[in-house]
N, C-alpha and C. Protein backbone atom coordinates (compact mmCIF):
# COMPACT_ATOMS: atom_id res chain seq x y z
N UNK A 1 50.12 14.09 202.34
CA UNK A 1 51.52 14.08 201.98
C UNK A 1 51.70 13.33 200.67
N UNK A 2 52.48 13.84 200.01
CA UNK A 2 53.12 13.20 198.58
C UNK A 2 54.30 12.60 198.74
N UNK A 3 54.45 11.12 198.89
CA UNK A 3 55.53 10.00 198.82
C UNK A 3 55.99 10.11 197.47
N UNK A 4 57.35 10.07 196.96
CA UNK A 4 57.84 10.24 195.74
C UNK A 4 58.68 9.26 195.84
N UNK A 5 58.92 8.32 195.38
CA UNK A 5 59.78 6.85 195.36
C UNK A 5 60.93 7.45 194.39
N UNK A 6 62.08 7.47 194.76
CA UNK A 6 63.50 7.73 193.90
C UNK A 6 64.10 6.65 193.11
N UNK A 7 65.44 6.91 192.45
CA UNK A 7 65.59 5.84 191.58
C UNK A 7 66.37 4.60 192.24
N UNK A 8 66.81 4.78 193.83
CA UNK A 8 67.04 4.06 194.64
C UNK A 8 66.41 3.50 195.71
N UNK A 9 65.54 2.13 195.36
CA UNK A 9 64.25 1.09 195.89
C UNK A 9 64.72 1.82 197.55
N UNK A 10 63.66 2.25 198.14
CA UNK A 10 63.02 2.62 199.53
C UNK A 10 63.82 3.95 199.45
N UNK A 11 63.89 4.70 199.02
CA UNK A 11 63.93 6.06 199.06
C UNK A 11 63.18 6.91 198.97
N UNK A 12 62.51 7.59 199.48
CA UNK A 12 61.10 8.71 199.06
C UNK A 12 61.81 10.21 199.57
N UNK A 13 61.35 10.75 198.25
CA UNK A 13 61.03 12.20 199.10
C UNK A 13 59.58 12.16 199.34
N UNK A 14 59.51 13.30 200.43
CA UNK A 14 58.12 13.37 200.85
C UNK A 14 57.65 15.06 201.01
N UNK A 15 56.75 15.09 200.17
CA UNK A 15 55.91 16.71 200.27
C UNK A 15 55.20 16.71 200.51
N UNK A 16 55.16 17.31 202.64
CA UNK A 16 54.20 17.68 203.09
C UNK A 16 52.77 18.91 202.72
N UNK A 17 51.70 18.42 202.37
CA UNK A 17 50.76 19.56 202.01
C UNK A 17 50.56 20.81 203.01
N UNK A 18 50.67 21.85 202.49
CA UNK A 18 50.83 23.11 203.51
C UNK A 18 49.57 24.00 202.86
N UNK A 19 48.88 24.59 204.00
CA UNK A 19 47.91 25.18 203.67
C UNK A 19 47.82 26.59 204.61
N UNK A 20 47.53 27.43 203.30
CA UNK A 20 48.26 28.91 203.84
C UNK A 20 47.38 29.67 203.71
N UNK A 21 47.35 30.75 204.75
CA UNK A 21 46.72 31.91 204.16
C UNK A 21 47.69 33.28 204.40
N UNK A 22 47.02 34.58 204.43
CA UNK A 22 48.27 35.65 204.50
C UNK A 22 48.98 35.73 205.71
N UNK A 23 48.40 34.81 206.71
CA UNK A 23 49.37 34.74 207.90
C UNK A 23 50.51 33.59 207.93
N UNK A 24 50.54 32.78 206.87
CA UNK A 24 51.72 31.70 207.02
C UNK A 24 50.93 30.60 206.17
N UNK A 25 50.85 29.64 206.91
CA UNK A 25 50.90 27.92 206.61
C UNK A 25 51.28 27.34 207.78
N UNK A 26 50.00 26.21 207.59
CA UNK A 26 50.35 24.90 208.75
C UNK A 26 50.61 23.50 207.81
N UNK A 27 51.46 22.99 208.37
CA UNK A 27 51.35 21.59 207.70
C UNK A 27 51.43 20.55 208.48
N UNK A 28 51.14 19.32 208.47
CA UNK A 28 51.72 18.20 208.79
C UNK A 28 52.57 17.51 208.50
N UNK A 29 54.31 17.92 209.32
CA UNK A 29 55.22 17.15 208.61
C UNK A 29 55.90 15.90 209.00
N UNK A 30 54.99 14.98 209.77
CA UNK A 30 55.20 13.40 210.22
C UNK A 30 53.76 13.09 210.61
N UNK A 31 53.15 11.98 209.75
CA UNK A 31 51.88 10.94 210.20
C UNK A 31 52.01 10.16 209.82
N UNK A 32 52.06 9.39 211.46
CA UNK A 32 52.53 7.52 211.24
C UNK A 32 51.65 6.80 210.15
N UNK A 33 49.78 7.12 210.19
CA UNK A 33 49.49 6.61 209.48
C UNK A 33 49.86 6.85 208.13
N UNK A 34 49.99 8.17 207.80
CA UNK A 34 50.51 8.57 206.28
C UNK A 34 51.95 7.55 205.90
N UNK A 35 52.80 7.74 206.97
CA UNK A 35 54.19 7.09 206.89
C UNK A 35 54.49 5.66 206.57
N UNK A 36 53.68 4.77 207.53
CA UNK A 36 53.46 3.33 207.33
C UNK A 36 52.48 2.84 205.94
N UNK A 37 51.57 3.80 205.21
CA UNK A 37 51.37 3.28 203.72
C UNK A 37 52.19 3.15 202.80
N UNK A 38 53.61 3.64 203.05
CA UNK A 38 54.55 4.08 201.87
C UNK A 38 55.88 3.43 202.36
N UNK A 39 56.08 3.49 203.91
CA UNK A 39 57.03 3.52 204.52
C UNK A 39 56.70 1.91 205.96
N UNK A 40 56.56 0.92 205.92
CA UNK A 40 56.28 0.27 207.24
C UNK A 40 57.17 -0.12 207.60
N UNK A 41 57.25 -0.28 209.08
CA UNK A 41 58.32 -0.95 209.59
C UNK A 41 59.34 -0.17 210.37
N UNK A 42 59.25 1.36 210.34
CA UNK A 42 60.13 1.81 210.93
C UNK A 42 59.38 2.58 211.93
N UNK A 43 60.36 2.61 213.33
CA UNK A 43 59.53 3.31 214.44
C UNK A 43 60.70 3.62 215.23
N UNK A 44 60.38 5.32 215.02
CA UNK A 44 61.39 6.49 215.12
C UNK A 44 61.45 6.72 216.62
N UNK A 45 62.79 7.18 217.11
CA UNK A 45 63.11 6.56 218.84
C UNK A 45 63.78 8.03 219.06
N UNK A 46 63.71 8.66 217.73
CA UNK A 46 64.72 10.43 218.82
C UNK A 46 64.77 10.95 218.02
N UNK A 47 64.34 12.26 218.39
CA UNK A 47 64.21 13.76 216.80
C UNK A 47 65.53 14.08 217.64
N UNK A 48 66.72 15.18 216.27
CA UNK A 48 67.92 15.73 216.05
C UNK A 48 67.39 17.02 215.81
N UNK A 49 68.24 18.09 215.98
CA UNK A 49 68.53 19.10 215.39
C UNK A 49 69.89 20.03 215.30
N UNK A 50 70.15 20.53 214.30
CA UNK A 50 71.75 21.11 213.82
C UNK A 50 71.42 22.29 213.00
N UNK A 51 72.15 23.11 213.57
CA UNK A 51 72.23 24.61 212.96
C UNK A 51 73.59 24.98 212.31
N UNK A 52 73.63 25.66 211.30
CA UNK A 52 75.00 25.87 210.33
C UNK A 52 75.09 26.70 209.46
N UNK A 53 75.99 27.04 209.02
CA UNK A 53 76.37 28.62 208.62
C UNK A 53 76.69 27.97 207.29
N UNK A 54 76.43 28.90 205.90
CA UNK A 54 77.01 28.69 204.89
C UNK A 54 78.25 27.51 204.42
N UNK A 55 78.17 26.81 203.92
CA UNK A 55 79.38 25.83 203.26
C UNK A 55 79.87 24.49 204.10
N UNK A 56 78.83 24.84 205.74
CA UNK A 56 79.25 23.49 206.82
C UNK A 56 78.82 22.19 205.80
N UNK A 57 79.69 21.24 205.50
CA UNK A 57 79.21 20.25 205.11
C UNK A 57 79.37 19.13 206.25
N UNK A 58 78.52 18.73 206.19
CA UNK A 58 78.07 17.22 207.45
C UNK A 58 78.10 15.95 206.92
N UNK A 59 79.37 15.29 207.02
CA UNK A 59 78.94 13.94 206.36
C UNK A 59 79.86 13.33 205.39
N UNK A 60 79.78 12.57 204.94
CA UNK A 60 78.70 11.52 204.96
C UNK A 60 78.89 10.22 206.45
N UNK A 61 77.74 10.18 206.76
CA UNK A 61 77.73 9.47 208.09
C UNK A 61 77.32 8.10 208.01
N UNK A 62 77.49 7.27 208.57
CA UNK A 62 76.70 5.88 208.87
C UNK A 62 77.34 5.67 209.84
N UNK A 63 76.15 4.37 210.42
CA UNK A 63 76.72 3.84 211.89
C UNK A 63 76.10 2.08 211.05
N UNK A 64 77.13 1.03 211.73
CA UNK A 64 77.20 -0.03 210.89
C UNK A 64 76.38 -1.10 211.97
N UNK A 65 76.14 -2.36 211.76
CA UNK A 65 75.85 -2.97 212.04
C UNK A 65 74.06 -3.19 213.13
N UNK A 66 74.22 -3.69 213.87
CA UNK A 66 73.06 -3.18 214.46
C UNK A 66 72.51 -1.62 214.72
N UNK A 67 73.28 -1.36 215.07
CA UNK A 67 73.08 0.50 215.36
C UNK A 67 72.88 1.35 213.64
N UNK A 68 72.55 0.71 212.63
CA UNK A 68 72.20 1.11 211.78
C UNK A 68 70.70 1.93 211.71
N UNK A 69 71.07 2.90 211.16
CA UNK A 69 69.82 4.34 211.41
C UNK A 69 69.13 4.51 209.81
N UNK A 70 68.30 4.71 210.08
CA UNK A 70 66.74 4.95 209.19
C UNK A 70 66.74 6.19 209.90
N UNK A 71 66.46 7.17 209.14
CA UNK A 71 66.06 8.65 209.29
C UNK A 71 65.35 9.14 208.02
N UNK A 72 64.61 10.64 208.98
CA UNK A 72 63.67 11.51 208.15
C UNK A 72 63.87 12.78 208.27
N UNK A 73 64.30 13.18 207.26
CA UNK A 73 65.47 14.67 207.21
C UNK A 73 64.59 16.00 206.74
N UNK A 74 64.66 16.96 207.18
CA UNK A 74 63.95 18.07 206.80
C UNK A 74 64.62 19.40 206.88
N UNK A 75 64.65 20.85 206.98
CA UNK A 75 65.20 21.76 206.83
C UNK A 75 64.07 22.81 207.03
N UNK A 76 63.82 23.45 208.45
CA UNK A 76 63.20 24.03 209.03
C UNK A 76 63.35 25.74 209.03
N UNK A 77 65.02 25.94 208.46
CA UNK A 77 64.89 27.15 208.26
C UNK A 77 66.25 27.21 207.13
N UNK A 78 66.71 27.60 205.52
CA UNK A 78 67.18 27.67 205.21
C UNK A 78 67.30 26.67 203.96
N UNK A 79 68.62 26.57 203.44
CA UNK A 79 68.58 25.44 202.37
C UNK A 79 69.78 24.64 202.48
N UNK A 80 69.78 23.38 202.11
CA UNK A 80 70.81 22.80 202.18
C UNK A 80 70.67 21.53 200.88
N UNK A 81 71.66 21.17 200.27
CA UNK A 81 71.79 20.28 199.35
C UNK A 81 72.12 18.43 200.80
N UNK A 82 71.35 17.77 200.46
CA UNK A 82 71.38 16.28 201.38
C UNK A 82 71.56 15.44 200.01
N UNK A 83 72.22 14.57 200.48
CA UNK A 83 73.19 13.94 199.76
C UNK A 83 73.09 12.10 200.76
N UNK A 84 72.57 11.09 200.10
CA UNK A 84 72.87 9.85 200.67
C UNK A 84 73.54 8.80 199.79
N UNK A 85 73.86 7.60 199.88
CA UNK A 85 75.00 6.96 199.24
C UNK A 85 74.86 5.57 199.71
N UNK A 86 73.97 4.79 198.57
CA UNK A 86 73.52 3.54 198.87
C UNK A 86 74.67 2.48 199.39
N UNK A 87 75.01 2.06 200.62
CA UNK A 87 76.04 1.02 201.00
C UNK A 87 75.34 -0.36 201.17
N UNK A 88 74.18 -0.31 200.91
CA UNK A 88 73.24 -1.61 201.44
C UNK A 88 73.97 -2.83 199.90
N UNK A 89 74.98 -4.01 200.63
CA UNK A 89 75.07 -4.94 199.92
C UNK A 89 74.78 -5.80 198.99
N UNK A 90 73.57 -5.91 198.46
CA UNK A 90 72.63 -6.62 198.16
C UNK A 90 72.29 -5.79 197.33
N UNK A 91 72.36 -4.47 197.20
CA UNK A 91 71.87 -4.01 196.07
C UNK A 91 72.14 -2.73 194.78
N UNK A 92 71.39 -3.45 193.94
CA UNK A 92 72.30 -3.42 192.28
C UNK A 92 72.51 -1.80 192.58
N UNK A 93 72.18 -0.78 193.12
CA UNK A 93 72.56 0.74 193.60
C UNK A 93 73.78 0.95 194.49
N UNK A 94 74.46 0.14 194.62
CA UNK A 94 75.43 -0.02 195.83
C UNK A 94 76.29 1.35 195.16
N UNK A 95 77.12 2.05 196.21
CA UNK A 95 77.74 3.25 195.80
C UNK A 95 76.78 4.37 194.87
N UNK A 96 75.82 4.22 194.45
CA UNK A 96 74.83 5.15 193.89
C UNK A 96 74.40 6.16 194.83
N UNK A 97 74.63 7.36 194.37
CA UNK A 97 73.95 8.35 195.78
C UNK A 97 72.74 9.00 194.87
N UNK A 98 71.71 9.70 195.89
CA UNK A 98 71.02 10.81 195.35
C UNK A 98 70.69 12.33 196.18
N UNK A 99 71.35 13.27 195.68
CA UNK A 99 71.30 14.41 196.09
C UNK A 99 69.76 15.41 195.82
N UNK A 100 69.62 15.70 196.95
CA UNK A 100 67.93 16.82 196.72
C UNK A 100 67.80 17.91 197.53
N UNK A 101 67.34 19.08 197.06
CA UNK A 101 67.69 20.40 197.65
C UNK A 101 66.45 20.11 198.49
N UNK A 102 66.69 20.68 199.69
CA UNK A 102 65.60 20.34 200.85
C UNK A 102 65.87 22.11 201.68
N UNK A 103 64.80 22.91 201.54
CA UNK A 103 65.13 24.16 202.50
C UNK A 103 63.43 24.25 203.10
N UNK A 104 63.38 25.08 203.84
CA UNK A 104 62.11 25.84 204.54
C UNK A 104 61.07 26.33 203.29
N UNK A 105 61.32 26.73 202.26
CA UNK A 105 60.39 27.18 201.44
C UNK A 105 60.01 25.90 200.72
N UNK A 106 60.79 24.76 199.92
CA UNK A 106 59.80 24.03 199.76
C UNK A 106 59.54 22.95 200.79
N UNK A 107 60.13 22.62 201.40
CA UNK A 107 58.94 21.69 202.50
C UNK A 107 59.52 20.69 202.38
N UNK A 108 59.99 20.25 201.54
CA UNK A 108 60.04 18.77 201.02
C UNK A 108 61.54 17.89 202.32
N UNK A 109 60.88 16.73 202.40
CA UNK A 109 61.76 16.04 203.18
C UNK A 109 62.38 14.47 202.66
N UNK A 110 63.49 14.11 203.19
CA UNK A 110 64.31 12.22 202.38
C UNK A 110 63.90 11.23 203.38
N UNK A 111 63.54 10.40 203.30
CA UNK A 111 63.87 9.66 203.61
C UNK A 111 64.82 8.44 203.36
N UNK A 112 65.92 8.28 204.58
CA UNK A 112 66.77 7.63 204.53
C UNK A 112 66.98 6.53 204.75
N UNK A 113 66.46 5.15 203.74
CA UNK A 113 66.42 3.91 204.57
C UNK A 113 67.98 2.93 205.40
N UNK A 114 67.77 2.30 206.36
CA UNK A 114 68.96 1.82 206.86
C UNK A 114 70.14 1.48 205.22
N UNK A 115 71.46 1.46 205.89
CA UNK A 115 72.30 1.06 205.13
C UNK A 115 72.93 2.08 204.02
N UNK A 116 72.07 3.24 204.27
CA UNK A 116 72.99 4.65 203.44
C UNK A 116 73.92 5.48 204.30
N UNK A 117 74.68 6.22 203.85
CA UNK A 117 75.78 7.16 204.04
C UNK A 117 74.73 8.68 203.73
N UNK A 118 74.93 9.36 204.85
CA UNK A 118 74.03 10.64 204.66
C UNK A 118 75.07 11.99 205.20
N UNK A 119 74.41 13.08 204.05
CA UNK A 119 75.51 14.21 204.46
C UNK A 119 74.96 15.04 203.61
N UNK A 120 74.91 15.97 204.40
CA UNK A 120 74.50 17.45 203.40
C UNK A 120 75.21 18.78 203.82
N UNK A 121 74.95 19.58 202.79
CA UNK A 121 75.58 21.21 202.68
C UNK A 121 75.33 21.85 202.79
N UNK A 122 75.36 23.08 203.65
CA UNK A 122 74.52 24.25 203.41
C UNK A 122 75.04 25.46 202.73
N UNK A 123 73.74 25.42 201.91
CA UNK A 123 73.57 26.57 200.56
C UNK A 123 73.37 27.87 200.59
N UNK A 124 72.68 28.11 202.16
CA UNK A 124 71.97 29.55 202.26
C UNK A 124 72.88 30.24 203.51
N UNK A 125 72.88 30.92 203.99
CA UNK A 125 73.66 31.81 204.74
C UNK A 125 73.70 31.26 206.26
N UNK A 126 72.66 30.40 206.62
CA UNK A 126 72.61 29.86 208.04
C UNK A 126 71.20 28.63 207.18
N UNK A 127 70.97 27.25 208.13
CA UNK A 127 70.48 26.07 208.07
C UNK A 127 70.28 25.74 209.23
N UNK A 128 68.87 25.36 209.53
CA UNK A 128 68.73 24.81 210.68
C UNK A 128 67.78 23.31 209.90
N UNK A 129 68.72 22.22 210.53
CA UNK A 129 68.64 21.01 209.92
C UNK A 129 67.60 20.39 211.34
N UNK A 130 66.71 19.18 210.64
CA UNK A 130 66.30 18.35 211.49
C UNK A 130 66.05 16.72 211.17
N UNK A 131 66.02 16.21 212.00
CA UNK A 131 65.95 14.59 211.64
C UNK A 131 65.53 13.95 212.58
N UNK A 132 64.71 12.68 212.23
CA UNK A 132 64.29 11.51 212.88
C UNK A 132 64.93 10.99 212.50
N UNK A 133 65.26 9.65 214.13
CA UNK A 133 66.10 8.50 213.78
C UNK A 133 65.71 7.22 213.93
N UNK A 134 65.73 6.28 214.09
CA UNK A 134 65.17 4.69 214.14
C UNK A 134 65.71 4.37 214.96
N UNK A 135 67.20 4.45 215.56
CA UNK A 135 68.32 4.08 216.33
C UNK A 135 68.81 5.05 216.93
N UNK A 136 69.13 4.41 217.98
CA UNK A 136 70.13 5.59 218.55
C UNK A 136 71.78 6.05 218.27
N UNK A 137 71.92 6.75 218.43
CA UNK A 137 73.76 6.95 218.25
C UNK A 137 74.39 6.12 219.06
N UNK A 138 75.51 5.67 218.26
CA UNK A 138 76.32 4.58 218.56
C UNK A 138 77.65 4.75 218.45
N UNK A 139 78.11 5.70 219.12
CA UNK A 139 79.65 6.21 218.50
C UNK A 139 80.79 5.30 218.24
N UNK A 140 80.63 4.15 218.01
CA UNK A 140 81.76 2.89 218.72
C UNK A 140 80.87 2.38 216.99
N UNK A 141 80.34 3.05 216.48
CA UNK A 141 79.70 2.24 215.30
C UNK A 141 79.05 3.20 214.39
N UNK A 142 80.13 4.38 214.26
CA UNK A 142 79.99 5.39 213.24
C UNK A 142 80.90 5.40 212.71
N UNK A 143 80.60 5.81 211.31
CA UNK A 143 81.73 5.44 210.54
C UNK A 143 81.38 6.78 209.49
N UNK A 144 82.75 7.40 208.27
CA UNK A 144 82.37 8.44 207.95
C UNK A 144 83.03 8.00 206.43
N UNK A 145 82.04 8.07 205.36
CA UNK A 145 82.78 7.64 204.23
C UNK A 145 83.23 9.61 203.61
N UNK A 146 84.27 9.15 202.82
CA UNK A 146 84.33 10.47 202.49
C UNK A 146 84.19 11.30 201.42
N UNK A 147 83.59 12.28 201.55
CA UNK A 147 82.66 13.37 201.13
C UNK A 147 83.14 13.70 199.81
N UNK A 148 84.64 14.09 199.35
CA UNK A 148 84.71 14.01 197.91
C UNK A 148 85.88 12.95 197.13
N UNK A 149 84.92 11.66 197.48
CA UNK A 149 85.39 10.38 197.10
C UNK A 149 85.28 10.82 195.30
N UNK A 150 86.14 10.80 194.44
CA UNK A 150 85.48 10.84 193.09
C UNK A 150 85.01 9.41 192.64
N UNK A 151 85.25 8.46 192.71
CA UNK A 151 84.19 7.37 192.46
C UNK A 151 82.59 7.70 192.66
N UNK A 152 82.38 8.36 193.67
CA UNK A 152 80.98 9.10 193.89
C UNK A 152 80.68 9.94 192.83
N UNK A 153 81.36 10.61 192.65
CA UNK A 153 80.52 11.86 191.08
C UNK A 153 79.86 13.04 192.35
N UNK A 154 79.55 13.24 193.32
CA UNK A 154 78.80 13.99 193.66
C UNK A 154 79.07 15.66 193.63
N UNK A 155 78.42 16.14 193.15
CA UNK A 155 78.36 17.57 193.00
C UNK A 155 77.49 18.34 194.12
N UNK A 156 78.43 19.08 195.10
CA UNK A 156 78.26 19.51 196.40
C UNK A 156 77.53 20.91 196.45
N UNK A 157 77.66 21.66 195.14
CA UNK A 157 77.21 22.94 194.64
C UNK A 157 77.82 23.78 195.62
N UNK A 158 79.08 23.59 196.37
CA UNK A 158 79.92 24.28 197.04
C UNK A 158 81.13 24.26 196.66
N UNK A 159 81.76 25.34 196.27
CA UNK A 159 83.46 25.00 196.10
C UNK A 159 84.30 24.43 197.25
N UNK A 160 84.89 23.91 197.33
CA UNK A 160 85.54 23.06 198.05
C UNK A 160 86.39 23.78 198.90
N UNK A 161 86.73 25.24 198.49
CA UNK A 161 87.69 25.96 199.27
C UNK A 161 86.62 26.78 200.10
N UNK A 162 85.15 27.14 200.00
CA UNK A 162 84.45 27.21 200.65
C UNK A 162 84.01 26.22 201.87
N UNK A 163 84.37 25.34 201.65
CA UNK A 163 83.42 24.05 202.75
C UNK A 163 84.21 24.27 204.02
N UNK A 164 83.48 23.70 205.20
CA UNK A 164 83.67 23.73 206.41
C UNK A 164 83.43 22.23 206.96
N UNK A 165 84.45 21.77 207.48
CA UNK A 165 84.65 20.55 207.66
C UNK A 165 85.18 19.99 208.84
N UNK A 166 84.41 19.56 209.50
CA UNK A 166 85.17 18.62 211.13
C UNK A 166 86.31 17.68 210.74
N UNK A 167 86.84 17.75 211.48
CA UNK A 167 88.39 16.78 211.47
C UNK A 167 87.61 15.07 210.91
N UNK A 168 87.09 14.87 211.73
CA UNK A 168 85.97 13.58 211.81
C UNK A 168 85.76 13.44 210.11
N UNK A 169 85.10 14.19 209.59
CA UNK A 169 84.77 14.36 208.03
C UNK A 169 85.81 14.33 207.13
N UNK A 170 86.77 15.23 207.26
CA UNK A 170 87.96 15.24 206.59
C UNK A 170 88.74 13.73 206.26
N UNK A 171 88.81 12.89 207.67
CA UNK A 171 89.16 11.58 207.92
C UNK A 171 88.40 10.19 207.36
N UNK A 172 87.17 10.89 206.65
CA UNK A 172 86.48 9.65 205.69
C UNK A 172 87.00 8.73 205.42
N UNK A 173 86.60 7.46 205.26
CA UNK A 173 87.08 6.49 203.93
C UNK A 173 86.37 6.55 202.87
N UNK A 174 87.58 6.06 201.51
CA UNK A 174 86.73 5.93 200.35
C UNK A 174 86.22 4.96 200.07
N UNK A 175 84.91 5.01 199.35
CA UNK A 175 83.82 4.08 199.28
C UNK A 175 84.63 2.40 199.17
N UNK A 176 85.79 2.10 197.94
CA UNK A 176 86.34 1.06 197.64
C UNK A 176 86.99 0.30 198.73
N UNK A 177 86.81 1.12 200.08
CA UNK A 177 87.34 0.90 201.51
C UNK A 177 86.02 0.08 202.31
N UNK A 178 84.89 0.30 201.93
CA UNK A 178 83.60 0.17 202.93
C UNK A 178 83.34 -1.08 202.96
N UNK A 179 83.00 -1.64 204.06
CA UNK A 179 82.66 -3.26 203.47
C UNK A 179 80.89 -2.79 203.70
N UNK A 180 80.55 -3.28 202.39
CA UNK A 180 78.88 -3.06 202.65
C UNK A 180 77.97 -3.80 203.44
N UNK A 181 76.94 -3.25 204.41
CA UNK A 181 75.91 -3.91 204.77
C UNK A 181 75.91 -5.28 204.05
C-alpha cells in the first residue's frame, strides 16, 4: 500500500496495490501491519456501509467529545467526491478541509483522523460507500457542520439544485459556530 501524507498533519490517502489479470484484480484494502507504520494507535471497532444515487450528499458529520471517530473511507462501487474539515483545536489547519475523488476504479482510500468533519457526494449514477470506525456512534454526540458554509470554499462538483439532502444536513452549523476539539 502507498500512504500519501496530505497537506493536513495525519491525513493520508492510501493506494491499495491491485494486481490484475483479464479476470479482475485482488487487492488488499486494510493491513494492520501496513496501517500501524504510517498510521499507530488506532484500532477499528465497526465497518459501515451506504449506498446512494447521484447528488446524495452526506455530511459533514462529527461526533464530539469522547465518542470522537477516526475512520477509513473507501468507495466499492462508483464515485464520490469526500470532503473532511479540520476542527481539531490546536491546529494551525483548523477550518481547512481537503476534498479527494475516491470511486471503485481507482482504489484509493482517506483516512480520517479524530477531530474532522466528514462528508461526501456522489458523482456517478449510484455509490456504494464504505468505512471503518474507531468509535462507535453516539447519537447524543453528533453534530453536523454545514455543507455549504462559504467560509469553507468547498467545491462539491454538484450543483446545489442537484443535491439531495437529509433534514439533519440541511440543519448544519456554520463552522464560526463550532467550538473546536
Amino acid at each position: 500500500m502507498n500512504f500519501i501524507e496530505q497537506d493536513i498533519k495525519g491525513v493520508f490517502v492510501i493506494e491499495p496495490k491491485r494486481f490484475g489479470d483479464a479476470r479482475g484484480y485482488f487487492c488488499e484494502t486494510w493491513k494492520k501491519s501496513e496501517f500501524d507504520k504510517y498510521i499507530p494507535g488506532v484500532t477499528f471497532v465497526q465497518d459501515n456501509e451506504s449506498a446512494s444515487s447521484y447528488g446524495v450528499l452526506r455530511g459533514l458529520h462529527f461526533q464530539e467529545g469522547e465518542y470522537a471517530q477516526a475512520k477509513l473511507v473507501r468507495v466499492s462501487q462508483g464515485r464520490v467526491l469526500d470532503v473532511i474539515v479540520d476542527l481539531r483545536g490546536d491546529s494551525p489547519t483548523f477550518g481547512k478541509h481537503i476534498a479527494v475523488e475516491l470511486s471503485a476504479e481507482n482504489g484509493r482510500q482517506l483516512f480520517v483522523p479524530r477531530g474532522f468533519a466528514h462528508g461526501f457526494v456522489v458523482l456517478s449514477e449510484f455509490a456504494q460507500f464504505q468505512y471503518k470506525v474507531d468509535n462507535v456512534y453516539a447519537p447524543q454526540a453528533e453534530r453536523t457542520l454545514r455543507y455549504d458554509d462559504e467560509s469553507l470554499g468547498i467545491d462539491w462538483k454538484v450543483e446545489k439544485s442537484q443535491m439531495l439532502l437529509s433534514e439533519k444536513d440541511l440543519q448544519g452549523v456554520m463552522l464560526k459556530n463550532i467550538k473546536p476539539f
